[in-house]
PDB file of N, CA and C in Angstrom:
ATOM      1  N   UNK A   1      91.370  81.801  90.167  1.00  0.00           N
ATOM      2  CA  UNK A   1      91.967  82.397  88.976  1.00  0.00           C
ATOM      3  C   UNK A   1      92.368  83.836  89.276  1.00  0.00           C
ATOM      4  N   UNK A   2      93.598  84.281  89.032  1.00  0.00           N
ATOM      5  CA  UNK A   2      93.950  85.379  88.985  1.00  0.00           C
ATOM      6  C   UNK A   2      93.348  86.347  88.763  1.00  0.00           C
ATOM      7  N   UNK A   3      92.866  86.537  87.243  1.00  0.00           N
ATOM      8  CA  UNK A   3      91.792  87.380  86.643  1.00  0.00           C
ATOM      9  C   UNK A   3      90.560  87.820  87.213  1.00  0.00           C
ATOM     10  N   UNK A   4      90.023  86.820  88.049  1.00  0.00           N
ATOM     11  CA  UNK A   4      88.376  87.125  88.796  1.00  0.00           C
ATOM     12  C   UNK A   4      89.063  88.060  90.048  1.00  0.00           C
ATOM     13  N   UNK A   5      90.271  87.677  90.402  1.00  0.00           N
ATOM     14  CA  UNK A   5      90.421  88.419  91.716  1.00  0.00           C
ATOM     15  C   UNK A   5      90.752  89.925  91.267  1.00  0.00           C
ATOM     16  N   UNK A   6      91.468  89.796  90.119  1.00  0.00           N
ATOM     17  CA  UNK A   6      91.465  91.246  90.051  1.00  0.00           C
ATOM     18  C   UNK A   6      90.326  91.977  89.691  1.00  0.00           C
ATOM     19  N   UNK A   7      89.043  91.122  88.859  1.00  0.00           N
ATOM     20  CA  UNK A   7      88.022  91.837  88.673  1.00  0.00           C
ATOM     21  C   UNK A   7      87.069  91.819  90.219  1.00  0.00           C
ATOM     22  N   UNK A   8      87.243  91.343  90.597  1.00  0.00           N
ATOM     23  CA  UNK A   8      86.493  91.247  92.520  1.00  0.00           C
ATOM     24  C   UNK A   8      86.900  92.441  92.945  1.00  0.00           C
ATOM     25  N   UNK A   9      88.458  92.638  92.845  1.00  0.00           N
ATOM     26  CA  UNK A   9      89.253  94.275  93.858  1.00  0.00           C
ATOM     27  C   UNK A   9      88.520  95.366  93.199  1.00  0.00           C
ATOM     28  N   UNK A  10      88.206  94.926  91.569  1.00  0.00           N
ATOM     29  CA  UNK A  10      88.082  96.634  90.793  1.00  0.00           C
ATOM     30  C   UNK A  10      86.420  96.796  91.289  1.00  0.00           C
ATOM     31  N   UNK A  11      85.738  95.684  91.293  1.00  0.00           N
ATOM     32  CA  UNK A  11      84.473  96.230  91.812  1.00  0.00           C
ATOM     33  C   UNK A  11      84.243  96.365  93.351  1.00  0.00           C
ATOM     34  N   UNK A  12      85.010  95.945  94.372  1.00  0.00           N
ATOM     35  CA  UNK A  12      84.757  96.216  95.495  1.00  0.00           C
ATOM     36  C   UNK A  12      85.554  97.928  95.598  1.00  0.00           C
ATOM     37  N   UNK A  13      86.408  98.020  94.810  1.00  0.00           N
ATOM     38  CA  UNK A  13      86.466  99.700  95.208  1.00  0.00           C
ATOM     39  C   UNK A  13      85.821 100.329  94.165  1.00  0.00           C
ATOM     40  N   UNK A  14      85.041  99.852  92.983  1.00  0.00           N
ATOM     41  CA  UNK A  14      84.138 100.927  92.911  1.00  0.00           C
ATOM     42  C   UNK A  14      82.796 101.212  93.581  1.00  0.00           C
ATOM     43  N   UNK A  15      82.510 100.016  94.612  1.00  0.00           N
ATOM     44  CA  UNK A  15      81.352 100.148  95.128  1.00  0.00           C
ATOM     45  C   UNK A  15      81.987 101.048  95.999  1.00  0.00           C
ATOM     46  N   UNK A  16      83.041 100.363  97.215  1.00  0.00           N
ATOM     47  CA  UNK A  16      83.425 101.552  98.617  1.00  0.00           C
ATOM     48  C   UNK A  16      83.278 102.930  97.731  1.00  0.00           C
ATOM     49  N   UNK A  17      83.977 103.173  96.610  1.00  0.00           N
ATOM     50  CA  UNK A  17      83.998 105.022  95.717  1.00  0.00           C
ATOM     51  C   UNK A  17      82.209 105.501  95.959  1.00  0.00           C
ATOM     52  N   UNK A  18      81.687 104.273  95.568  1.00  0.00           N
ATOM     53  CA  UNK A  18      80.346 105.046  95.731  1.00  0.00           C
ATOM     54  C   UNK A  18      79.396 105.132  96.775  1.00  0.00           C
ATOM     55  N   UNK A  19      79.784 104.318  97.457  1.00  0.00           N
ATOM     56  CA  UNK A  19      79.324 104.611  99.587  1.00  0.00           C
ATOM     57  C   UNK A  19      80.036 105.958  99.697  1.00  0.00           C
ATOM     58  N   UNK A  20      81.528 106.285  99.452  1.00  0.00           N
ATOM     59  CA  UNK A  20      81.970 106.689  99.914  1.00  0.00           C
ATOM     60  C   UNK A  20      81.532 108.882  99.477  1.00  0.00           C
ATOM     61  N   UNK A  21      80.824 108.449  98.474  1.00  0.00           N
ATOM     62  CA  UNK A  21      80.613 109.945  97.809  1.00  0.00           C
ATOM     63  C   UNK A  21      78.841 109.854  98.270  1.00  0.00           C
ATOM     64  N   UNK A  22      78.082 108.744  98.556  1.00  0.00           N
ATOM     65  CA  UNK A  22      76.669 108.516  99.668  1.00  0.00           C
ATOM     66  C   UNK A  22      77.183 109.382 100.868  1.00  0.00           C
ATOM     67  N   UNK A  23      78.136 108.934 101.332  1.00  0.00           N
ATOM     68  CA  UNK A  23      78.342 109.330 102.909  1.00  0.00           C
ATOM     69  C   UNK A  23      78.784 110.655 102.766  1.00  0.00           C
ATOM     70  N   UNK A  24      79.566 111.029 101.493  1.00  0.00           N
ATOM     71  CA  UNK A  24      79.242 112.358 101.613  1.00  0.00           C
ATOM     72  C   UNK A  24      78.818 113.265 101.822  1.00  0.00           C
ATOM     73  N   UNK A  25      77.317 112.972 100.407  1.00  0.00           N
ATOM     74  CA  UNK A  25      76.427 114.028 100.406  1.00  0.00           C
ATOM     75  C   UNK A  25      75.158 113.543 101.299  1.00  0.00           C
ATOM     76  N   UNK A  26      75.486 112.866 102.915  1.00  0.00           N
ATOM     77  CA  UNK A  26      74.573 112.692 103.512  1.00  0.00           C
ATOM     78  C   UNK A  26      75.244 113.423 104.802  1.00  0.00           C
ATOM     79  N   UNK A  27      76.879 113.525 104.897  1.00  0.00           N
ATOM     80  CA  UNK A  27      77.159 114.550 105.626  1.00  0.00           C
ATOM     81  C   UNK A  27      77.116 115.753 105.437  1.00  0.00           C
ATOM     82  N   UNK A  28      77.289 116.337 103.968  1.00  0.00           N
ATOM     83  CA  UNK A  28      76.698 117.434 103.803  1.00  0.00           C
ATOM     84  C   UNK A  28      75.172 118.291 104.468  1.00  0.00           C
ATOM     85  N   UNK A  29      74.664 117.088 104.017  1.00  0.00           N
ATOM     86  CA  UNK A  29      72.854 117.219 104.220  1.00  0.00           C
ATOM     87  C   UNK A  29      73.016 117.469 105.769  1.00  0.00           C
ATOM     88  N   UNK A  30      73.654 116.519 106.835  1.00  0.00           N
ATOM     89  CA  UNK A  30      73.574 117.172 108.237  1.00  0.00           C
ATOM     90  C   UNK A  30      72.716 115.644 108.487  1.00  0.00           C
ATOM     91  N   UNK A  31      73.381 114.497 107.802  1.00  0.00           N
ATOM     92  CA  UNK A  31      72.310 113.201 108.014  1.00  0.00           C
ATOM     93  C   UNK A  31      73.519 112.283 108.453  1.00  0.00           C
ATOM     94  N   UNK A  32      74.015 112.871 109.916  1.00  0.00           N
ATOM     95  CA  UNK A  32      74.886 111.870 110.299  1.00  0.00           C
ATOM     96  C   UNK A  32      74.964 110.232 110.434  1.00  0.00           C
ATOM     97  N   UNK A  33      73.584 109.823 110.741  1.00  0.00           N
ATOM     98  CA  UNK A  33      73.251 108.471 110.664  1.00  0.00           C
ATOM     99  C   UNK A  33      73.662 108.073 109.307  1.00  0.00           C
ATOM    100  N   UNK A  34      72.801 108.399 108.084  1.00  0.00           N
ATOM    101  CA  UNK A  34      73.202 107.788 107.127  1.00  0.00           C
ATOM    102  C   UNK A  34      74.417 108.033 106.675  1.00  0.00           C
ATOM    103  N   UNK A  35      75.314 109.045 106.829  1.00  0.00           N
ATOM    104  CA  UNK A  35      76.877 109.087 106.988  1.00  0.00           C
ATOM    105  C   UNK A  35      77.210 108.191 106.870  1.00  0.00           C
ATOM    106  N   UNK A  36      77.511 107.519 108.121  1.00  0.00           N
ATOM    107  CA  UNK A  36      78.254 106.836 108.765  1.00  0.00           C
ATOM    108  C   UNK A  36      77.711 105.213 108.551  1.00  0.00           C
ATOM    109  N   UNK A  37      76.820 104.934 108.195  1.00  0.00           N
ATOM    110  CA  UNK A  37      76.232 104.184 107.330  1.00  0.00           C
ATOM    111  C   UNK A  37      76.882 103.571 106.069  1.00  0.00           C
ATOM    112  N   UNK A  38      76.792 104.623 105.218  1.00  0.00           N
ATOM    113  CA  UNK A  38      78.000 104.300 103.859  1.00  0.00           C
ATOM    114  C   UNK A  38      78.944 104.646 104.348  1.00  0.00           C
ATOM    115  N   UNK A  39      79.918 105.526 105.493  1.00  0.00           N
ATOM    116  CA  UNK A  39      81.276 104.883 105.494  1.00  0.00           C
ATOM    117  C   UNK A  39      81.531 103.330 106.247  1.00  0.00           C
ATOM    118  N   UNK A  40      80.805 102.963 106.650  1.00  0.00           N
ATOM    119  CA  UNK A  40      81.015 102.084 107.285  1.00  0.00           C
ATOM    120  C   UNK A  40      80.885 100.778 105.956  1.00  0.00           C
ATOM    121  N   UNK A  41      79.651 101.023 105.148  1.00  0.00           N
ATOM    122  CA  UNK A  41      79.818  99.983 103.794  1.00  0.00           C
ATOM    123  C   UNK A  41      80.784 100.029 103.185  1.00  0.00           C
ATOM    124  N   UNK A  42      81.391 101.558 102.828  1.00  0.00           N
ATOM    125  CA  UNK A  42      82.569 102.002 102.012  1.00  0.00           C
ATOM    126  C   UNK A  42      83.950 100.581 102.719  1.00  0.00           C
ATOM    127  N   UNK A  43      83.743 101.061 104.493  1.00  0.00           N
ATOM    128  CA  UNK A  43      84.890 100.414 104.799  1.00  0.00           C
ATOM    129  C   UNK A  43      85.193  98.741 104.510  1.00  0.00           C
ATOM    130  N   UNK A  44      83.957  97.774 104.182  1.00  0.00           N
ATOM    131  CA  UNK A  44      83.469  96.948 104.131  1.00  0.00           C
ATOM    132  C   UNK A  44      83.809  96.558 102.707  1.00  0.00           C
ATOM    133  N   UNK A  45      84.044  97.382 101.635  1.00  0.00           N
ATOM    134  CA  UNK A  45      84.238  97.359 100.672  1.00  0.00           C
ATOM    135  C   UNK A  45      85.846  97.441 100.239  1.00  0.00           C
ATOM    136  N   UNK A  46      86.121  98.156 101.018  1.00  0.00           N
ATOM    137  CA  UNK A  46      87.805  98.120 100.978  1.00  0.00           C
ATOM    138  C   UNK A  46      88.403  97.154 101.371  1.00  0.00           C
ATOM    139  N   UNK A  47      87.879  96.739 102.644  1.00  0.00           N
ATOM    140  CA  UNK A  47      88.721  95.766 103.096  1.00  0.00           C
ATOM    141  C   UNK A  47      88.209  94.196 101.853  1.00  0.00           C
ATOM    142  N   UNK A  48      87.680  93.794 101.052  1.00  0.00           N
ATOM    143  CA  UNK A  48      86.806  93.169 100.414  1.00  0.00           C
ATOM    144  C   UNK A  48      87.889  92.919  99.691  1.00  0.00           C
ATOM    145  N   UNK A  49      87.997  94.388  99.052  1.00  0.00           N
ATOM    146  CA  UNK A  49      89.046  94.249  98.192  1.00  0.00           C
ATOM    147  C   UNK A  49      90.575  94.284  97.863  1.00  0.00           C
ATOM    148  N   UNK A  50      90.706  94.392  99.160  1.00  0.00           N
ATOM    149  CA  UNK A  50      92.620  94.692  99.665  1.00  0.00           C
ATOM    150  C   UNK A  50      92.496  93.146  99.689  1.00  0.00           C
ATOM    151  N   UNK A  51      91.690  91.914 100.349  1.00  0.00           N
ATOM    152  CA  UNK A  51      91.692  90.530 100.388  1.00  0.00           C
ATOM    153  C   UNK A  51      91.811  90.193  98.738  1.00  0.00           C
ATOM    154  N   UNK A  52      91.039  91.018  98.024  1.00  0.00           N
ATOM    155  CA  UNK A  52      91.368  90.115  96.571  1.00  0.00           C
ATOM    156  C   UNK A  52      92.561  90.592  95.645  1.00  0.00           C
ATOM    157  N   UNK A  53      93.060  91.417  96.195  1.00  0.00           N
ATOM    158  CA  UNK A  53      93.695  92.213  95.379  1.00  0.00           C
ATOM    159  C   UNK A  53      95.180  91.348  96.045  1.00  0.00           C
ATOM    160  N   UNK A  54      95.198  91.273  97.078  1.00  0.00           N
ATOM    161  CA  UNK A  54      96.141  90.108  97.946  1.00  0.00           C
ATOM    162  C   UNK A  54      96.323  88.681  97.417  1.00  0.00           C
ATOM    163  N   UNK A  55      94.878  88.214  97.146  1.00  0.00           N
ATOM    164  CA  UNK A  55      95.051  86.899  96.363  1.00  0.00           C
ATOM    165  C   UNK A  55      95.412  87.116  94.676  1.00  0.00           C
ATOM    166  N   UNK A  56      94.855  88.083  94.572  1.00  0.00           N
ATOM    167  CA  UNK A  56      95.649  87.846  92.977  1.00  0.00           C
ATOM    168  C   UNK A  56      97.068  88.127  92.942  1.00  0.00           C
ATOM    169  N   UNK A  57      97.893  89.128  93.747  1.00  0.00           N
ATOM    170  CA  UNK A  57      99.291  89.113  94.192  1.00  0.00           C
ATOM    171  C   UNK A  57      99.897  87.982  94.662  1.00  0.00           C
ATOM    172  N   UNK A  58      99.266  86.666  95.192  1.00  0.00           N
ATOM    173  CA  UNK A  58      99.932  85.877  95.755  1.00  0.00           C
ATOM    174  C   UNK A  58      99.930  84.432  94.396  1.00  0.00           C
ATOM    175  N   UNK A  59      98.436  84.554  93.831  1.00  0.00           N
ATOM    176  CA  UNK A  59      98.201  84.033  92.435  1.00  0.00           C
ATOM    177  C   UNK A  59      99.577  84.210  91.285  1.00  0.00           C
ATOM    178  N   UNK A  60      99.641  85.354  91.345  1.00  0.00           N
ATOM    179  CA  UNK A  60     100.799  86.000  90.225  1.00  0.00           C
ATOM    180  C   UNK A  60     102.182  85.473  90.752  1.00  0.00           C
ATOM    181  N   UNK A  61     102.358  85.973  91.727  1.00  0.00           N
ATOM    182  CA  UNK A  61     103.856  84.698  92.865  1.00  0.00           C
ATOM    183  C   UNK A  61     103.877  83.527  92.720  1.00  0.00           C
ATOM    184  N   UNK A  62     102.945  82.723  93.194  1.00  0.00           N
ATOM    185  CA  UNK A  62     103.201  81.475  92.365  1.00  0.00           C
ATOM    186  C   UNK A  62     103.517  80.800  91.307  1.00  0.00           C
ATOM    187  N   UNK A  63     102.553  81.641  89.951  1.00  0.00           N
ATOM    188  CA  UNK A  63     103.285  81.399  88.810  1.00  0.00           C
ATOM    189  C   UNK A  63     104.129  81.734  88.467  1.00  0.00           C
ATOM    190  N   UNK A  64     104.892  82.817  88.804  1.00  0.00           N
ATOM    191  CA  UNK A  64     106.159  83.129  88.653  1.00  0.00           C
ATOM    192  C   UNK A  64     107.215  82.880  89.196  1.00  0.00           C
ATOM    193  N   UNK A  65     106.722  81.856  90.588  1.00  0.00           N
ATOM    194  CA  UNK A  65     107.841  81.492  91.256  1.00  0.00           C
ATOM    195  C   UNK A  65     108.428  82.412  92.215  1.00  0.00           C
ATOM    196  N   UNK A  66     107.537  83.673  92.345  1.00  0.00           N
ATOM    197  CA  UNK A  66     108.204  84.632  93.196  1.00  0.00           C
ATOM    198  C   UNK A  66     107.853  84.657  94.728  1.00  0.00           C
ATOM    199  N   UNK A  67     108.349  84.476  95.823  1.00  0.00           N
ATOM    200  CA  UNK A  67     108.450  84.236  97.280  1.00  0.00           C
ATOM    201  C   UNK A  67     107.545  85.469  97.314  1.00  0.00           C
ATOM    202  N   UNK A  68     106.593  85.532  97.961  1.00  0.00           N
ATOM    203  CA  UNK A  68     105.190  86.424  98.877  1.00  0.00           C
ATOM    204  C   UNK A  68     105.781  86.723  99.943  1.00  0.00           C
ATOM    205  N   UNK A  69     105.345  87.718 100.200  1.00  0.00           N
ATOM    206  CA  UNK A  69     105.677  88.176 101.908  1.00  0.00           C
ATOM    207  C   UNK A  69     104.197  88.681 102.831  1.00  0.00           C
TER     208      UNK A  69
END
């Protein structure tokens, strides 16, 4: 269903938003390990959601009949 995928994209980038402000204030702190830690979840999270955010674009093409690229 269209709808779940777009609700899948909105929560996989609000999770990466919030790894991504973790990895912040853990580079701040001088806590490179855990850094890189949440960017690495952050990245995990994006890509999560560029896949659903893709299927609901290709969802919406179909019903409309519109050719995907």
């Amino acid at each position: 269903m269209n709808h779940s995928h777009h609700e899948e994209a909105a929560r996989h980038h609000a999770e990466a938003a919030k790894h991504h402000t973790e990895a912040h204030k853990h580079h701040e702190e001088g806590n490179d390990e855990a850094a890189a830690h949440h960017a690495h979840m952050a990245h995990g999270h994006q890509a999560q959601a560029a896949e659903h955010a893709q299927e609901a674009s290709k969802k919406h093409a179909e019903k409309h009949s519109v050719v995907a690229e």
